[in-house]
C-alpha atoms as a PDB file:
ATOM      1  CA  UNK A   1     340.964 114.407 274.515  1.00  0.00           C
ATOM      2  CA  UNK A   2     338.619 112.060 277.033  1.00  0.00           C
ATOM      3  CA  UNK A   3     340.847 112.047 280.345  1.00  0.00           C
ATOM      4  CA  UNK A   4     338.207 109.991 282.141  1.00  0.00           C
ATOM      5  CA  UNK A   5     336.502 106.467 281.292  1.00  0.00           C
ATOM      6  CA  UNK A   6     332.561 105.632 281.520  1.00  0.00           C
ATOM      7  CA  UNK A   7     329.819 102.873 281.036  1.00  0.00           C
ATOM      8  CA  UNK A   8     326.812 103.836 279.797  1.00  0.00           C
ATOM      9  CA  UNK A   9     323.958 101.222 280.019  1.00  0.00           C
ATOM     10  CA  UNK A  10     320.524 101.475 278.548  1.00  0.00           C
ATOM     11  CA  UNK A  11     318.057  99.703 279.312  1.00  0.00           C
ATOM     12  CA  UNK A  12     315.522  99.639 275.524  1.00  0.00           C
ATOM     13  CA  UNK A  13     312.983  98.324 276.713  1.00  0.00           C
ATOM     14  CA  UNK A  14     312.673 101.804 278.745  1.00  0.00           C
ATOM     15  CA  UNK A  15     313.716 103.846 276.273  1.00  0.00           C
ATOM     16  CA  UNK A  16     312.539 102.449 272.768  1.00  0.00           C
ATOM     17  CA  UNK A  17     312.293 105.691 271.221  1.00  0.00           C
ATOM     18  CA  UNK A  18     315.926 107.033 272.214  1.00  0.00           C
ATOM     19  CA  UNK A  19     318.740 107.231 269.428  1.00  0.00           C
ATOM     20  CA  UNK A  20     321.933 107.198 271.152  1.00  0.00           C
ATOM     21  CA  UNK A  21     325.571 106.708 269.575  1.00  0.00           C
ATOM     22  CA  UNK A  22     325.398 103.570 271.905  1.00  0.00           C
ATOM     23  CA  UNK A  23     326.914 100.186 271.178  1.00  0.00           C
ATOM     24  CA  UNK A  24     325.582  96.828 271.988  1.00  0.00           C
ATOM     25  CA  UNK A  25     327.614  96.440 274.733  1.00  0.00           C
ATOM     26  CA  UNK A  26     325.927  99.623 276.644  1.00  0.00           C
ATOM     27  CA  UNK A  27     329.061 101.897 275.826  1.00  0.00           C
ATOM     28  CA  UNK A  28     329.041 104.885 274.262  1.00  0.00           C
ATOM     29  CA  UNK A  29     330.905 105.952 270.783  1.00  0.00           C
ATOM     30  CA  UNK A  30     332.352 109.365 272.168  1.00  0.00           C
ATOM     31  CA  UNK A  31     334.029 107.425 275.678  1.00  0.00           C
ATOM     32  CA  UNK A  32     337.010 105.594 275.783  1.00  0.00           C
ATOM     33  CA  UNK A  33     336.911 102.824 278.085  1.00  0.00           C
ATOM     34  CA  UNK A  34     339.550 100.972 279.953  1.00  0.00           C
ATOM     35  CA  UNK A  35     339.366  97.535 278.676  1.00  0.00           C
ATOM     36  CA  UNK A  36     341.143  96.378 282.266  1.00  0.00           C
ATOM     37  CA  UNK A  37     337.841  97.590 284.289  1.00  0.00           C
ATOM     38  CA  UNK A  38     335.623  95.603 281.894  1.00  0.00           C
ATOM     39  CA  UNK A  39     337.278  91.973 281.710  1.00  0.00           C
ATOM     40  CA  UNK A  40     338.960  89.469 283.899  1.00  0.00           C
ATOM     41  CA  UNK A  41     341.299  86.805 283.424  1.00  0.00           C
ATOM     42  CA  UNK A  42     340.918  83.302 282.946  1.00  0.00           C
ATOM     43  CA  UNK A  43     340.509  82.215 286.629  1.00  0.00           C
ATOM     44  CA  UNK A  44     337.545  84.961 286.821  1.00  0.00           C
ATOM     45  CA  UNK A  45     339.087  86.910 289.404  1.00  0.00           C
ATOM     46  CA  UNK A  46     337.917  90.062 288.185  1.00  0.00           C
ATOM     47  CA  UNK A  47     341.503  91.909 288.431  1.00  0.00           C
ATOM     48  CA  UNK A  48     341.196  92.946 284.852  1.00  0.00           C
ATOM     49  CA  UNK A  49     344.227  90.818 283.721  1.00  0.00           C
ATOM     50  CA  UNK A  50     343.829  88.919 280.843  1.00  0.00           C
ATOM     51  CA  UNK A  51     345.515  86.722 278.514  1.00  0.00           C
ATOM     52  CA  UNK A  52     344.623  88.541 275.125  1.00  0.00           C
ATOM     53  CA  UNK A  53     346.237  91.995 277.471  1.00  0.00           C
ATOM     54  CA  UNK A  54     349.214  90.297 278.164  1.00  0.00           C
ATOM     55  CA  UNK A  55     349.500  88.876 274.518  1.00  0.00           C
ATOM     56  CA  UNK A  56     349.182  92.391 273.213  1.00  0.00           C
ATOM     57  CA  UNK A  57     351.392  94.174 275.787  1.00  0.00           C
ATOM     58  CA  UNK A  58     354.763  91.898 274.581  1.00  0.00           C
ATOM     59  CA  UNK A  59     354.502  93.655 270.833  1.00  0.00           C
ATOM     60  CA  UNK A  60     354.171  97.243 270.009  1.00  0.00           C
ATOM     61  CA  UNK A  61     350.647  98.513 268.817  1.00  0.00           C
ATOM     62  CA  UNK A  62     352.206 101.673 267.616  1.00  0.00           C
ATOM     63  CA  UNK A  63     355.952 102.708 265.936  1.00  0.00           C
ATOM     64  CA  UNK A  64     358.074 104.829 268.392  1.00  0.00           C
ATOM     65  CA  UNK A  65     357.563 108.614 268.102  1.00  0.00           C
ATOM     66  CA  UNK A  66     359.869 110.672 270.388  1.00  0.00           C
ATOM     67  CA  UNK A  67     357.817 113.734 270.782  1.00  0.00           C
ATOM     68  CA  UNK A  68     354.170 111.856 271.691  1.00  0.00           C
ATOM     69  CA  UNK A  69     355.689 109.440 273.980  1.00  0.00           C
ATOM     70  CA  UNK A  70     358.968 110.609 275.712  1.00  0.00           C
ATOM     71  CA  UNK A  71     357.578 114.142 275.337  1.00  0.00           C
ATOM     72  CA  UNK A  72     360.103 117.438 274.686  1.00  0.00           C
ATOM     73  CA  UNK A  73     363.375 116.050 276.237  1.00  0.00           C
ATOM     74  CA  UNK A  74     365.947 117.010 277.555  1.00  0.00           C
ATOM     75  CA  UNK A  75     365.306 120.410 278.485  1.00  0.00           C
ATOM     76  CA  UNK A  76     367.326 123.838 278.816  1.00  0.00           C
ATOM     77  CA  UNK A  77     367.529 122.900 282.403  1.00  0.00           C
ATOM     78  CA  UNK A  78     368.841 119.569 281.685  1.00  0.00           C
ATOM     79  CA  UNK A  79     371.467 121.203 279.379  1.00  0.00           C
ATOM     80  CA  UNK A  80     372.292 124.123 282.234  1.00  0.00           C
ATOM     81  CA  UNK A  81     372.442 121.965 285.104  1.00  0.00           C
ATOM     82  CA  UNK A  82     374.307 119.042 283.383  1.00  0.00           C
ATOM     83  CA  UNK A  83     376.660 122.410 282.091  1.00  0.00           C
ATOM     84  CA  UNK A  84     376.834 121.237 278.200  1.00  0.00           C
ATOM     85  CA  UNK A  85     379.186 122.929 276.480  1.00  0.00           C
ATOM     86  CA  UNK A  86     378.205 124.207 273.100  1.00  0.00           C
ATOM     87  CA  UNK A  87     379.648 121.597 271.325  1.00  0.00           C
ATOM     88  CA  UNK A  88     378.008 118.707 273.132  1.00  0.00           C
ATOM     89  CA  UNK A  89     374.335 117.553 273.722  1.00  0.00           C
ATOM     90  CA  UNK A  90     372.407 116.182 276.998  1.00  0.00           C
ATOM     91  CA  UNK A  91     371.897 112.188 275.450  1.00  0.00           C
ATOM     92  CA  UNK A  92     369.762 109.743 276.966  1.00  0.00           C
ATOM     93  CA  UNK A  93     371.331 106.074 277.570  1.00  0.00           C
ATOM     94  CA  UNK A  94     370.379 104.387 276.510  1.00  0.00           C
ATOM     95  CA  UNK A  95     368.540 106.007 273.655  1.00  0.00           C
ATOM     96  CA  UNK A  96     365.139 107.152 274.258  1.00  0.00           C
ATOM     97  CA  UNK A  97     364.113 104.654 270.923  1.00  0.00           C
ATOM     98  CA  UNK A  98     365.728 101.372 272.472  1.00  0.00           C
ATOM     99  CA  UNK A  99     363.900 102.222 275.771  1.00  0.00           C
ATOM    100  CA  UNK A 100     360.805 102.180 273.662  1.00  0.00           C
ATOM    101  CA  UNK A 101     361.387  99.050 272.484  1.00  0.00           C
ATOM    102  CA  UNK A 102     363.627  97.205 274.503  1.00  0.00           C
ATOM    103  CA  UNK A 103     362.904  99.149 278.032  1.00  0.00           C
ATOM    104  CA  UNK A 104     366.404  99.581 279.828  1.00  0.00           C
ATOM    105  CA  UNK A 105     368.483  96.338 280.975  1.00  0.00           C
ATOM    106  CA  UNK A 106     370.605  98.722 283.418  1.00  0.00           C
ATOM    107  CA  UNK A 107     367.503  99.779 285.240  1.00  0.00           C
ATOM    108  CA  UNK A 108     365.204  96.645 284.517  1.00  0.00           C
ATOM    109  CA  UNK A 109     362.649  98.847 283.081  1.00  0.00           C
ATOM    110  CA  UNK A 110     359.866  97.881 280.869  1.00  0.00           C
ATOM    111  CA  UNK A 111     359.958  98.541 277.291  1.00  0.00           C
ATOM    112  CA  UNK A 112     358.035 101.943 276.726  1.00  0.00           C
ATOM    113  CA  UNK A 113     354.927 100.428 274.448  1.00  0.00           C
ATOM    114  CA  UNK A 114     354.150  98.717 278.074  1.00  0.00           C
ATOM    115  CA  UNK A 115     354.497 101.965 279.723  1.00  0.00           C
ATOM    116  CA  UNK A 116     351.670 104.795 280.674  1.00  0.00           C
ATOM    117  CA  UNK A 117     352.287 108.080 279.220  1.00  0.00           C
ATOM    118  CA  UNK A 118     353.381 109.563 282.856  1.00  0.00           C
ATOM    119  CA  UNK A 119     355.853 106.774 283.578  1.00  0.00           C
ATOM    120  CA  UNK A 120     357.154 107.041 280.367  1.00  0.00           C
ATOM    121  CA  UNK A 121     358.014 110.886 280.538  1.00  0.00           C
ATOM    122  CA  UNK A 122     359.472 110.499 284.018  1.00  0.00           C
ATOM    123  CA  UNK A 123     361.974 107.682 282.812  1.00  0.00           C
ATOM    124  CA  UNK A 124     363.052 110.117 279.957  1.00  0.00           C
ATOM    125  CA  UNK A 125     363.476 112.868 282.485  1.00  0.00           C
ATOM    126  CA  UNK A 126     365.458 110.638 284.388  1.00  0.00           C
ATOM    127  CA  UNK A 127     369.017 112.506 284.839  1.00  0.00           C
ATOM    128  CA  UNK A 128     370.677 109.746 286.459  1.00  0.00           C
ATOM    129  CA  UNK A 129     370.507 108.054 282.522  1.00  0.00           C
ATOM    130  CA  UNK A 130     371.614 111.188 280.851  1.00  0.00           C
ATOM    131  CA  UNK A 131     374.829 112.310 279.730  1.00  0.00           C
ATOM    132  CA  UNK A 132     376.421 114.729 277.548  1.00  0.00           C
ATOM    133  CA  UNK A 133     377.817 113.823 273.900  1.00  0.00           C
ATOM    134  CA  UNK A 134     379.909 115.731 271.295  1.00  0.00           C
ATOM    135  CA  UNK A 135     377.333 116.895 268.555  1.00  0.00           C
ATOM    136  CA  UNK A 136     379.314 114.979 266.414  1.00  0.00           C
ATOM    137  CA  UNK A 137     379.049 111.478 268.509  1.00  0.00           C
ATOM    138  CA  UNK A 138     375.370 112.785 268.395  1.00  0.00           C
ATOM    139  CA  UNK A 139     374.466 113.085 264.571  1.00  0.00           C
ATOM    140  CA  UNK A 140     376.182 109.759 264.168  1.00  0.00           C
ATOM    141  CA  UNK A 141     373.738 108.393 266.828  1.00  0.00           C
ATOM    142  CA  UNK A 142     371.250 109.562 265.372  1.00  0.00           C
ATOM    143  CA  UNK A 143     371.473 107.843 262.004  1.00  0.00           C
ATOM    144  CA  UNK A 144     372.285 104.295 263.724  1.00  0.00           C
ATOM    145  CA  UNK A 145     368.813 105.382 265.991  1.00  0.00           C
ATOM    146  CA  UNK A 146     367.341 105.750 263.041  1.00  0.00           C
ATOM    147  CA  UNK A 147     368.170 102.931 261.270  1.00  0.00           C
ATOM    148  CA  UNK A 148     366.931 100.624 263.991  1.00  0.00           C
ATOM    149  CA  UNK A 149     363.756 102.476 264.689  1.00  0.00           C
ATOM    150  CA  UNK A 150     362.926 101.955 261.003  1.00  0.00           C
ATOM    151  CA  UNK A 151     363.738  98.174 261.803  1.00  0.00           C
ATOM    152  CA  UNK A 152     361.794  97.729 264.635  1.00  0.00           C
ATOM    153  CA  UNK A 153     358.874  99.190 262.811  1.00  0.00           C
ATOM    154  CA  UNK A 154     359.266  96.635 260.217  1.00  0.00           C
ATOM    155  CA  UNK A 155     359.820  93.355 262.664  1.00  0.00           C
ATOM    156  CA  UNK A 156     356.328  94.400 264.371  1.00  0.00           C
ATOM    157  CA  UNK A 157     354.788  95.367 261.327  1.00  0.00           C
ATOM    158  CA  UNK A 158     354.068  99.388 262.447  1.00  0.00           C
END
């Protein structure tokens, strides 16, 4: 996993003879780059804002997946400090899935496709938007999650 971003530049005429995995554009194959350091908007201000970002940021690039972008929540702690009873479970409202898509009206929250990964687990460890739920209310949840997770997938074509 790269955890840092880079621009390579060659210069060819310097260095005819090299055979790098670099691109036309002076990056390199094997770095990811944040596209925000390397463009600016229309007005040229050089913020790295730019209309195609902002198109692509109002529609998923990716379907919803729980574990890789909410992470492994709620916890045991969540569970012992919230004292769930063995017939209930800590739930997340509103669900973690809606969030995803829809970000939370409640809180005014982005939709979690325009999140980053770290503000994204910190909303779902957010116990002031948990609660606990009979199992049973749960498994029912579930299914209607479910359901509109496999919509949403189909409205944005994921």
């Amino acid at each position: 996993m790269v955890t840092g971003s880079a621009v390579v530049q060659i210069n060819k005429d310097k260095f005819p003879e090299m055979q790098l995995p670099v691109r036309r554009d002076g990056t390199r194959n094997d770095i990811q780059l944040n596209p925000f350091l390397l463009q600016s908007n229309d007005e040229g201000d050089n913020q790295g804002k730019t209309g195609s970002s902002a198109e692509a940021a109002d529609k998923p690039t990716e379907a919803y997946n729980r574990r890789k972008h909410y992470g492994n929540t709620p916890k045991k702690s969540d569970r012992k400090d919230m004292e769930a009873q063995p017939d209930e479970v800590v739930d997340h409202d509103p669900e973690l899935v809606k969030r995803y898509y829809e970000g939370d009206p409640k809180t005014g929250e982005k939709p979690g496709y325009q999140m980053t990964p770290e503000e994204r687990k910190a909303s779902a460890n957010d116990r002031s938007r948990m609660k606990l739920q009979p199992k049973t209310e749960s498994n029912k949840q579930g299914a209607e999650a479910s359901r509109y997770s496999r919509e949403q997938k189909k409205k944005h074509d994921l």
